[in-house]
Protein backbone atom coordinates (compact mmCIF):
# COMPACT_ATOMS: atom_id res chain seq x y z
CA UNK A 1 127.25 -116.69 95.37
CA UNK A 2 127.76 -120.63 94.38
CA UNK A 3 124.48 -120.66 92.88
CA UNK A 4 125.37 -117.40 90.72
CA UNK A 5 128.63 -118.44 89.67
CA UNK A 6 126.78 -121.97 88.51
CA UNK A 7 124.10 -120.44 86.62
CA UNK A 8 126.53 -118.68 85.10
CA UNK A 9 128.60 -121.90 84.27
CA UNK A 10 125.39 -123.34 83.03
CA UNK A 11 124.60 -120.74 80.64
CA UNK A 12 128.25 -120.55 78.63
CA UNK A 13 127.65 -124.37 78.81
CA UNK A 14 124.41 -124.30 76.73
CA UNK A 15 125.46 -121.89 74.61
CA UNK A 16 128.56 -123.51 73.67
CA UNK A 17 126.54 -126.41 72.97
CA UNK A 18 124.11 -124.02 70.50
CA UNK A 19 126.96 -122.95 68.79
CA UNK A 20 128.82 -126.71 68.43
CA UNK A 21 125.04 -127.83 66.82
CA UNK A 22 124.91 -125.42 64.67
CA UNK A 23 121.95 -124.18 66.03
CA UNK A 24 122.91 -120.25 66.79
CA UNK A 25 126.33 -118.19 67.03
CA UNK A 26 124.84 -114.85 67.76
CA UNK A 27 125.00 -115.44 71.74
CA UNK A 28 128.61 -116.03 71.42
CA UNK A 29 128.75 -112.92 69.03
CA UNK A 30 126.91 -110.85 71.69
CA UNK A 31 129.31 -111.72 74.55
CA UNK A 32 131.96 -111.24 72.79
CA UNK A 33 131.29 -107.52 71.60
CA UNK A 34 129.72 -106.87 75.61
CA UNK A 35 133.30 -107.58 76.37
CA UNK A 36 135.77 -105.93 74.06
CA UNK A 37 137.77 -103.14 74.95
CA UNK A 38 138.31 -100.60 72.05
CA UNK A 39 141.07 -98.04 72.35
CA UNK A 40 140.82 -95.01 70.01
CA UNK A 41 142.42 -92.06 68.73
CA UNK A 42 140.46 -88.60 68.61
CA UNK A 43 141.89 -85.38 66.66
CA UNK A 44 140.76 -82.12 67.05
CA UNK A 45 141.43 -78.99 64.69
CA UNK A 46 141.80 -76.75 68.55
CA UNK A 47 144.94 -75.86 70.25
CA UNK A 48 146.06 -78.05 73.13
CA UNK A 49 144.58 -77.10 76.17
CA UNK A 50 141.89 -74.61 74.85
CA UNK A 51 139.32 -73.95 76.78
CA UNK A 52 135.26 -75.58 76.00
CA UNK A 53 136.85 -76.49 73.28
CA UNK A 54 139.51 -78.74 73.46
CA UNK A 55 138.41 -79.14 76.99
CA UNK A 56 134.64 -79.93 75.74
CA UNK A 57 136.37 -82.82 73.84
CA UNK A 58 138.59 -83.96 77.08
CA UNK A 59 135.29 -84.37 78.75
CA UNK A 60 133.59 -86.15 76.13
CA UNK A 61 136.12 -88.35 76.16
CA UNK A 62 136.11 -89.30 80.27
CA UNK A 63 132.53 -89.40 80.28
CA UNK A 64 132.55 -91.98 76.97
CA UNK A 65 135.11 -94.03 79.37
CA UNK A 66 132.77 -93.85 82.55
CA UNK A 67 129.82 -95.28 80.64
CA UNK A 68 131.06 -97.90 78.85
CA UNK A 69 132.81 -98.23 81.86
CA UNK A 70 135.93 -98.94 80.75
CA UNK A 71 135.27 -100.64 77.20
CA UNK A 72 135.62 -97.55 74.85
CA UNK A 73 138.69 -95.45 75.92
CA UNK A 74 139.67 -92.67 73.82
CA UNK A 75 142.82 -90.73 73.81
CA UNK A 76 142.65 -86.62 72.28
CA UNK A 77 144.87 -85.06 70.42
CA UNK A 78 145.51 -81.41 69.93
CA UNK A 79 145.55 -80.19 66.10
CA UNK A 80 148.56 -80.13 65.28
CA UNK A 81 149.47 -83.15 67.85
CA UNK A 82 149.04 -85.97 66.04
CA UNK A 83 147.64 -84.65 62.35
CA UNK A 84 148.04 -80.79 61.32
CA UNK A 85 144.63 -78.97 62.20
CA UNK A 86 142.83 -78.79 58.97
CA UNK A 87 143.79 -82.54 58.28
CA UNK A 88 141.50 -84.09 60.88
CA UNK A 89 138.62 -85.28 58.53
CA UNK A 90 141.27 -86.49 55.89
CA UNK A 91 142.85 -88.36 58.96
CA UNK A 92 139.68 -89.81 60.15
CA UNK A 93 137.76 -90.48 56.37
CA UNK A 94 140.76 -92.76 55.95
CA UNK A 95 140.89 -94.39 59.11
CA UNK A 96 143.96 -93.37 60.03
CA UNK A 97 142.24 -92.55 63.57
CA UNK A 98 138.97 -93.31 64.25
CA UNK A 99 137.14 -89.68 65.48
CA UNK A 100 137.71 -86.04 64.93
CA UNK A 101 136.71 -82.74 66.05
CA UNK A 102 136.14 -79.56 64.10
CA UNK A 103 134.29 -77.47 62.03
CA UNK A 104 132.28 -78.26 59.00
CA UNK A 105 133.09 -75.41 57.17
CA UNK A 106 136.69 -75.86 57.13
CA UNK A 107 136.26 -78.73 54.70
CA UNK A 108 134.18 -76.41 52.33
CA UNK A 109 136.90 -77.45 49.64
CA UNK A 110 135.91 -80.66 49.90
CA UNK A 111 132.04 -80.72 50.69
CA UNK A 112 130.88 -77.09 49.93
CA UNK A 113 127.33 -78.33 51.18
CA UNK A 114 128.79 -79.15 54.77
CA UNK A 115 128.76 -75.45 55.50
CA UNK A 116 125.12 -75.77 56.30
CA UNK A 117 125.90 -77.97 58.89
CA UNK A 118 128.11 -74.53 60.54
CA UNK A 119 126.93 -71.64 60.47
CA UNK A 120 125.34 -70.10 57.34
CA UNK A 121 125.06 -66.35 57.59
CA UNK A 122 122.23 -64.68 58.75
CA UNK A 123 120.80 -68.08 59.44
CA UNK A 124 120.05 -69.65 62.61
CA UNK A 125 120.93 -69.67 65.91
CA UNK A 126 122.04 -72.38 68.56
CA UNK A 127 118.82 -73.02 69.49
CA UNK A 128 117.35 -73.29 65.75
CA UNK A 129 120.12 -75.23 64.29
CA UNK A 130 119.99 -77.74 67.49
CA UNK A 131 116.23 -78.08 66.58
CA UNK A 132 116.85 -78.38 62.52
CA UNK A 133 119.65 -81.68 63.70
CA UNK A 134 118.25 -83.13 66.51
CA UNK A 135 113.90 -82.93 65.45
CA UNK A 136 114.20 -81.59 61.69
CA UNK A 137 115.68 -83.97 59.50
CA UNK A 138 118.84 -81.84 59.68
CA UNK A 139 120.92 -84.33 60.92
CA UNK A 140 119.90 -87.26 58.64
CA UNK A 141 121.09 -84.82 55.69
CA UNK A 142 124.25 -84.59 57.00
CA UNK A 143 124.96 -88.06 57.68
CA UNK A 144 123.86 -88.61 53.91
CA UNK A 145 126.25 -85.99 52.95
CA UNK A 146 129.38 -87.58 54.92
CA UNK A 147 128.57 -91.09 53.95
CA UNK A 148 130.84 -91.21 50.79
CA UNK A 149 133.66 -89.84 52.67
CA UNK A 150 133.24 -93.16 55.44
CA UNK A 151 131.97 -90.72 58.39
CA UNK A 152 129.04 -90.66 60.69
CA UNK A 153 129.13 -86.68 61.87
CA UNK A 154 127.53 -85.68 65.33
CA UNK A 155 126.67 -82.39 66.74
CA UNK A 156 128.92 -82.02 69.53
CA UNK A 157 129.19 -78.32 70.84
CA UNK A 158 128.31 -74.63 69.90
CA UNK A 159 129.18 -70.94 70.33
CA UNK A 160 125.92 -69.52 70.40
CA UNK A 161 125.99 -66.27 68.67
CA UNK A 162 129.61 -65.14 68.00
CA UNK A 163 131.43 -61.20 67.73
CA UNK A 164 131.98 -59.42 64.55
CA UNK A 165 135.47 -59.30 64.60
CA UNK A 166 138.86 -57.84 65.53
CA UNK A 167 139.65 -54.44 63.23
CA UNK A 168 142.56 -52.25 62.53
CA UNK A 169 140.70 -49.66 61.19
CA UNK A 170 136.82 -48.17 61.47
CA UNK A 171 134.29 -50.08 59.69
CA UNK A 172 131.83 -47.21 58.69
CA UNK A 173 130.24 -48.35 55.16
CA UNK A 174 130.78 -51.15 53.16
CA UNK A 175 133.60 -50.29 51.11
CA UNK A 176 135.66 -49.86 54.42
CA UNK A 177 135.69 -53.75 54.02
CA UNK A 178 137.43 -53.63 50.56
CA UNK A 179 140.83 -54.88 50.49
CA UNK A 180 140.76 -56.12 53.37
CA UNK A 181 142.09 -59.89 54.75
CA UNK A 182 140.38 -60.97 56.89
CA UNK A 183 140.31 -64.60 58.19
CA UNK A 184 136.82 -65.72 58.31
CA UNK A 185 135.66 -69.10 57.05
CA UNK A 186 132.79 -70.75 55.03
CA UNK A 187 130.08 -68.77 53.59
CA UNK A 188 130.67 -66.02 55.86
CA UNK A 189 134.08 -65.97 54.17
CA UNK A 190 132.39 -65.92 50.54
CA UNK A 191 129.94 -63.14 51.36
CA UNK A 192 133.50 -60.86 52.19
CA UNK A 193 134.88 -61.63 49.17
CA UNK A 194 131.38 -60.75 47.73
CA UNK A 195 132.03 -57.44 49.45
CA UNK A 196 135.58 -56.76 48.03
CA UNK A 197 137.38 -58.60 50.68
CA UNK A 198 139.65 -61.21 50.93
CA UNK A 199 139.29 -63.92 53.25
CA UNK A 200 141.69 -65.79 54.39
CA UNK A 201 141.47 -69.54 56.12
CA UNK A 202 143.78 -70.45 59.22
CA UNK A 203 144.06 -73.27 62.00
CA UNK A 204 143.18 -70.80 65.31
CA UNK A 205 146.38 -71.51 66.76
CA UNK A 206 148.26 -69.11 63.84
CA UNK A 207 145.49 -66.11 64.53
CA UNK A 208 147.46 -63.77 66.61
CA UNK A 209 150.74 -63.77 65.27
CA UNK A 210 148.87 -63.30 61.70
CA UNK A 211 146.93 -60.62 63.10
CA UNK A 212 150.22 -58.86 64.63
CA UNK A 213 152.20 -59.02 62.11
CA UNK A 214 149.70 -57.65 59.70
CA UNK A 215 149.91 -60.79 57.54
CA UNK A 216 145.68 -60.06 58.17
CA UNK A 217 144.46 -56.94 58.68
CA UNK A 218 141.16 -58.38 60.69
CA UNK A 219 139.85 -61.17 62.29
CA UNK A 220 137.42 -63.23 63.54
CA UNK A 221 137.32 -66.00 65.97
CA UNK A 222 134.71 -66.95 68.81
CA UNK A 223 133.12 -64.17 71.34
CA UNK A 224 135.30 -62.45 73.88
CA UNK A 225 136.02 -65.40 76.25
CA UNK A 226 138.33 -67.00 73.86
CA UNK A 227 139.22 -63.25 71.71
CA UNK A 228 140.61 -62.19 75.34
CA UNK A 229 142.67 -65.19 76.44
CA UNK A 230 143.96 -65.59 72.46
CA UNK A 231 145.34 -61.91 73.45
CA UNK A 232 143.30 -60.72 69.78
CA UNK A 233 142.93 -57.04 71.78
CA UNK A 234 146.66 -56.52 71.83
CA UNK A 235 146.63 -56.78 68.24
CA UNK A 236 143.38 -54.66 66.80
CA UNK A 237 141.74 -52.08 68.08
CA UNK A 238 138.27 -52.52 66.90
CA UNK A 239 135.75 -55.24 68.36
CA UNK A 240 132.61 -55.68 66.28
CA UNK A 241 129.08 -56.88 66.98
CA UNK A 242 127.19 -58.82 65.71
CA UNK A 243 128.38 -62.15 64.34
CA UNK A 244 126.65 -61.88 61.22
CA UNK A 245 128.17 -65.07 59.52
CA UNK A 246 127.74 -66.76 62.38
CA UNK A 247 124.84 -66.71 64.55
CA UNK A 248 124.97 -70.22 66.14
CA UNK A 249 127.49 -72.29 64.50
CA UNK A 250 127.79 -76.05 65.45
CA UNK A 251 130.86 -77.62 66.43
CA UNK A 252 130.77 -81.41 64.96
CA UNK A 253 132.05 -85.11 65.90
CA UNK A 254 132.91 -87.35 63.16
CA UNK A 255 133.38 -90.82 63.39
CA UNK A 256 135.20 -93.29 60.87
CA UNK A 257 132.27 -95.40 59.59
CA UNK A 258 134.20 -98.84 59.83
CA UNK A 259 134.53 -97.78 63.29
CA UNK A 260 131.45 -96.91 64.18
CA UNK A 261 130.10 -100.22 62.55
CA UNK A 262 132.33 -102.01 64.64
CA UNK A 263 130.96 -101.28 68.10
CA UNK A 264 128.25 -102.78 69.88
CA UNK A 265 124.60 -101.08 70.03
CA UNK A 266 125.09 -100.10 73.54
CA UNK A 267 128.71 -98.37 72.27
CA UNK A 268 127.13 -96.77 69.40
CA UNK A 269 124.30 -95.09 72.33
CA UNK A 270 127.16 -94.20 74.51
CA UNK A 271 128.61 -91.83 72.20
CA UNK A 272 125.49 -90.79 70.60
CA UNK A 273 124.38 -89.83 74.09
CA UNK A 274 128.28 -88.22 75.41
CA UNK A 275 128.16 -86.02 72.57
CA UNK A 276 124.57 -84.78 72.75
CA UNK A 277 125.45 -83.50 76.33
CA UNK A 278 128.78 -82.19 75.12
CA UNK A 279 126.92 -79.69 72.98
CA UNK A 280 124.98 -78.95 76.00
CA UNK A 281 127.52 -78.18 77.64
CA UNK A 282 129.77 -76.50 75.45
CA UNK A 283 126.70 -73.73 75.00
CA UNK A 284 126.25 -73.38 78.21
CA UNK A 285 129.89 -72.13 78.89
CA UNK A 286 129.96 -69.60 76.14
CA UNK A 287 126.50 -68.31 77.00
CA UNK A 288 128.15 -68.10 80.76
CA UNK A 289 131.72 -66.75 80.25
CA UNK A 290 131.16 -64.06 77.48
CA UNK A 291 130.02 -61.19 78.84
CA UNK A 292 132.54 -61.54 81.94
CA UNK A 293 135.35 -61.53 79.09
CA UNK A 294 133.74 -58.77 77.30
CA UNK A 295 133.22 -56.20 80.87
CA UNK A 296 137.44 -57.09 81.06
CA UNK A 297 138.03 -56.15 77.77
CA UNK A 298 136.26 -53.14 77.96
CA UNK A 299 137.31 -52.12 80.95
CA UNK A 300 140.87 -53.34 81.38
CA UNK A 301 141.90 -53.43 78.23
CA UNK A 302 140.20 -50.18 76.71
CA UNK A 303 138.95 -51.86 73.95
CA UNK A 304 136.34 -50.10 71.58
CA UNK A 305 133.35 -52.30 71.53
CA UNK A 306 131.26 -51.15 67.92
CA UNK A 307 128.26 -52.34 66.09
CA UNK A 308 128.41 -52.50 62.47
CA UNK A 309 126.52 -50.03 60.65
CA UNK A 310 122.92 -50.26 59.55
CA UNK A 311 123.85 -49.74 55.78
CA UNK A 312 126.76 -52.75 56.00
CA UNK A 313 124.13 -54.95 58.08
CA UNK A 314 121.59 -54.59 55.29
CA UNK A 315 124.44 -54.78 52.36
CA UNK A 316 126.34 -58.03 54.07
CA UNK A 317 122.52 -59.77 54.19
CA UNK A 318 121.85 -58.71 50.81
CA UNK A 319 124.93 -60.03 49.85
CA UNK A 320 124.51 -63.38 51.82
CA UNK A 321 121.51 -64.49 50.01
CA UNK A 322 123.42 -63.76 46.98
CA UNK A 323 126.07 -65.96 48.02
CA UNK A 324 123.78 -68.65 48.67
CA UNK A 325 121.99 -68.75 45.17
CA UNK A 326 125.15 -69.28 43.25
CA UNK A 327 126.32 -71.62 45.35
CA UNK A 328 122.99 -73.43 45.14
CA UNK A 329 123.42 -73.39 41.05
CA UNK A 330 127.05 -74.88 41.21
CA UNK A 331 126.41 -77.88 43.08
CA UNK A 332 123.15 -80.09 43.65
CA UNK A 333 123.87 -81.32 47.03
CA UNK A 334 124.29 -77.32 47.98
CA UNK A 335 121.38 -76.40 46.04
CA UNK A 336 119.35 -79.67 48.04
CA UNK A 337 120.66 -78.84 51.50
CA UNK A 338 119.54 -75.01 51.03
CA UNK A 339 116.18 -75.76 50.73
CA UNK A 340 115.26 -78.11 53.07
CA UNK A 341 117.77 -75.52 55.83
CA UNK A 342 115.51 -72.33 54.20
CA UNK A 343 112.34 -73.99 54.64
CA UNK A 344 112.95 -75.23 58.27
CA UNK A 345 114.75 -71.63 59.33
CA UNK A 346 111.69 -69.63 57.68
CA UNK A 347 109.20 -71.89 59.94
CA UNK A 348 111.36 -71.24 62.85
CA UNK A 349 111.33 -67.31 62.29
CA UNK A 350 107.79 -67.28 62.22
CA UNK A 351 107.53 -69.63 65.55
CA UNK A 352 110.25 -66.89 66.62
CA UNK A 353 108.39 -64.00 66.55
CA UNK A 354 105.30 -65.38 68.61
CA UNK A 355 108.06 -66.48 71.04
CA UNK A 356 111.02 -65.82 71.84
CA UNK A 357 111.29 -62.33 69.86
CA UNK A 358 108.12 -61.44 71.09
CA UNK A 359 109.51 -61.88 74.86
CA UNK A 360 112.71 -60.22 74.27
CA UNK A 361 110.60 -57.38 73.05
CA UNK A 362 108.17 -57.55 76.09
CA UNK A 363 110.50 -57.92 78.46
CA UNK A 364 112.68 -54.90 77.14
CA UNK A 365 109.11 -52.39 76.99
C-alpha cells in the first residue's frame, strides 16, 4: 500500500514538474477530465412514467451513471416537465439542456430530411434501418444533417413494426380516408393528406382526449401495448393493420454538440455504447409485449382488429413514392438523403427475399 500511494506521489510530482518546464500540459489535461463529474439535464417528448419509452430513457440514464461510475449523471425529464414536448430539440440545439429524446419526424418543420432518420413509409424495418445507421453510412448522414443545428443524434430505441390506427368509422377504399383528421406524423402524415386527409401533429400525452372528444376522428400511435394502456379502444372502434407509414421507426438521442465536445473519450464511448443497448432493448420489449396487449384487446375489450384493404394498400404506396419525389425536388438535403436511404433499402429487399422472406415463407408452407 506505501509503495502504491508513493508511486503515485511520484508520478503527480513529475508531471507537475513537465508542466512547470514547459515541457507538456496534456497529462494534467488528462487527469483532470478522468476526474470531472458532469451533471446533465435530459428531455424527452414522452409522458412521465411511460412505459419503454420514458422508461427506456430512465435506464439509459442509470446505466450511463454505472459506467462512468459516477462521473456523468443525468437527470430525465418528462415532456412537458421541464420544456413542452415538441420543444426538446429547440431546448437542446441551444444548450439550454444538454440531451433529448424524441422523434425525428416531429421536427420535419425544421429539417424535412430528418424524417428519413424515422420511419419513411413503406420503407424499412427495425432490422433494416438499424443496419442502414449502424453499417450503412446512415448514421454519418444524419450527424451531417444535425450538425448546423449543434447536435450529435444517436439511435436510441425502436417500435419495430407499428398498427394502422384507431378508427371511428370502416376504412373500405380510399376515399373512406377523405376528410378525415387523423394525427399521424412525418411522411406518413403527407401521404394522408396526399389521400384527402388531414393530418394532424400532437405531443402523445393529448391523444386520447383528442380522440374522445372528436377533435380527431382517427389515430395513430405505437402497437397495442401502449394503444391499450393509453385507453385509445375506449375511444374508436376500429384497430388497423399494418403500419404502413411506419414499419420500423427509430427513436433518437440527441446531444448538444458543445456538450458532447466537452467530455472525455471514455465519456463520449459510454454513451455511444448506453444508447446502442437502449435500442436493443427498447425492440426487444415491443417485439415481447404486443401481441399480449393485442389477445386483451381483442378479447376483453371487443375490439375489431381489421386489415386495410388491398386497393388502399396499393393506393397509400403509390401515393408514398409520390410523396417522396416532391419532397426530393423541394429540398437538396431531402432529395440527397433519399437516394443514398433508396439505394441501401432496395439492396436490403433483395438480401430480404433470399432470407428472411424466404423463411417466413418456408416456415409458413
Amino acid at each position: 500500500m506505501f509503495q502504491s500511494k508513493l508511486l503515485v506521489f511520484f508520478t503527480l510530482f513529475a508531471v507537475l514538474i513537465l508542466s512547470a518546464c514547459g515541457e507538456s500540459n496534456t497529462p494534467m489535461t488528462a487527469v483532470a477530465a478522468e476526474n470531472k463529474t458532469y451533471k446533465w439535464k435530459l428531455v424527452t417528448t414522452w409522458p412521465p412514467n411511460f412505459p419503454i419509452f420514458q422508461e427506456g430513457v430512465e435506464r439509459f440514464a442509470e446505466d450511463v451513471k454505472t459506467l462512468s461510475n459516477g462521473r456523468l449523471n443525468i437527470k430525465v425529464f418528462a415532456g412537458g416537465e421541464l420544456v413542452p414536448a415538441l420543444q426538446a430539440f429547440d431546448a437542446v440545439s441551444q444548450g439550454t439542456v444538454e440531451m433529448s429524446h424524441g422523434a425525428a419526424y416531429y421536427w420535419a418543420g425544421k429539417i424535412p430530411a430528418g424524417q428519413f432518420f424515422t420511419a419513411v413509409p413503406f420503407g424499412m424495418n427495425a432490422q433494416g434501418m438499424n443496419s442502414w445507421l449502424y453499417a450503412g453510412g446512415g448514421l454519418e448522414l444524419w450527424r451531417e444533417l444535425y450538425k448546423p443545428h449543434n447536435l450529435v443524434p444517436f439511435p436510441m430505441g425502436n417500435t419495430g413494426v407499428q398498427m394502422g390506427g384507431w378508427f371511428n368509422k370502416k376504412i373500405d377504399a380510399i376515399a373512406d380516408l377523405k376528410g378525415l383528421k387523423m394525427r399521424i406524423p412525418g411522411l406518413g402524415g403527407k401521404v394522408f393528406a396526399k389521400a384527402g386527409g388531414n393530418p394532424v401533429l400532437m405531443a402523445g400525452g393529448e391523444i386520447y382526449t383528442a380522440l374522445d372528444r372528436g377533435t380527431i376522428d382517427a389515430t395513430e400511435w405505437v402497437g397495442p401495448f401502449h394503444d391499450e394502456r393509453l385507453g385509445l379502444y375506449r375511444a374508436a372502434k376500429y384497430y388497423y393493420y399494418p403500419g404502413w407509414h411506419e414499419p420500423g421507426p427509430v427513436l433518437e438521442l440527441n446531444v448538444n454538440s458543445k456538450a458532447w465536445a466537452s467530455l472525455s473519450p471514455d465519456l463520449q464511448k459510454t454513451i455511444e455504447i448506453a444508447a446502442a443497448a437502449t435500442n436493443l432493448w427498447m425492440l426487444a420489449q415491443f417485439e415481447a409485449k404486443n401481441l399480449e396487449a393485442l389477445v386483451t384487446l381483442k378479447d376483453k375489450y371487443n375490439v375489431q382488429v381489421l386489415a386495410f384493404p388491398d386497393e388502399v394498400i396499393a393506393e397509400l404506396r403509390r401515393l408514398s413514392s409520390v410523396v417522396l419525389e416532391e419532397e426530393a425536388a423541394k429540398d437538396p438535403d431531402f432529395k440527397r438523403i433519399y437516394q443514398a436511404y433508396k439505394t441501401f433499402a432496395d439492396n436490403n429487399d433483395r438480401w430480404n427475399e433470399l432470407s428472411e422472406a424466404a423463411y417466413a415463407k418456408a416456415r409458413n408452407r
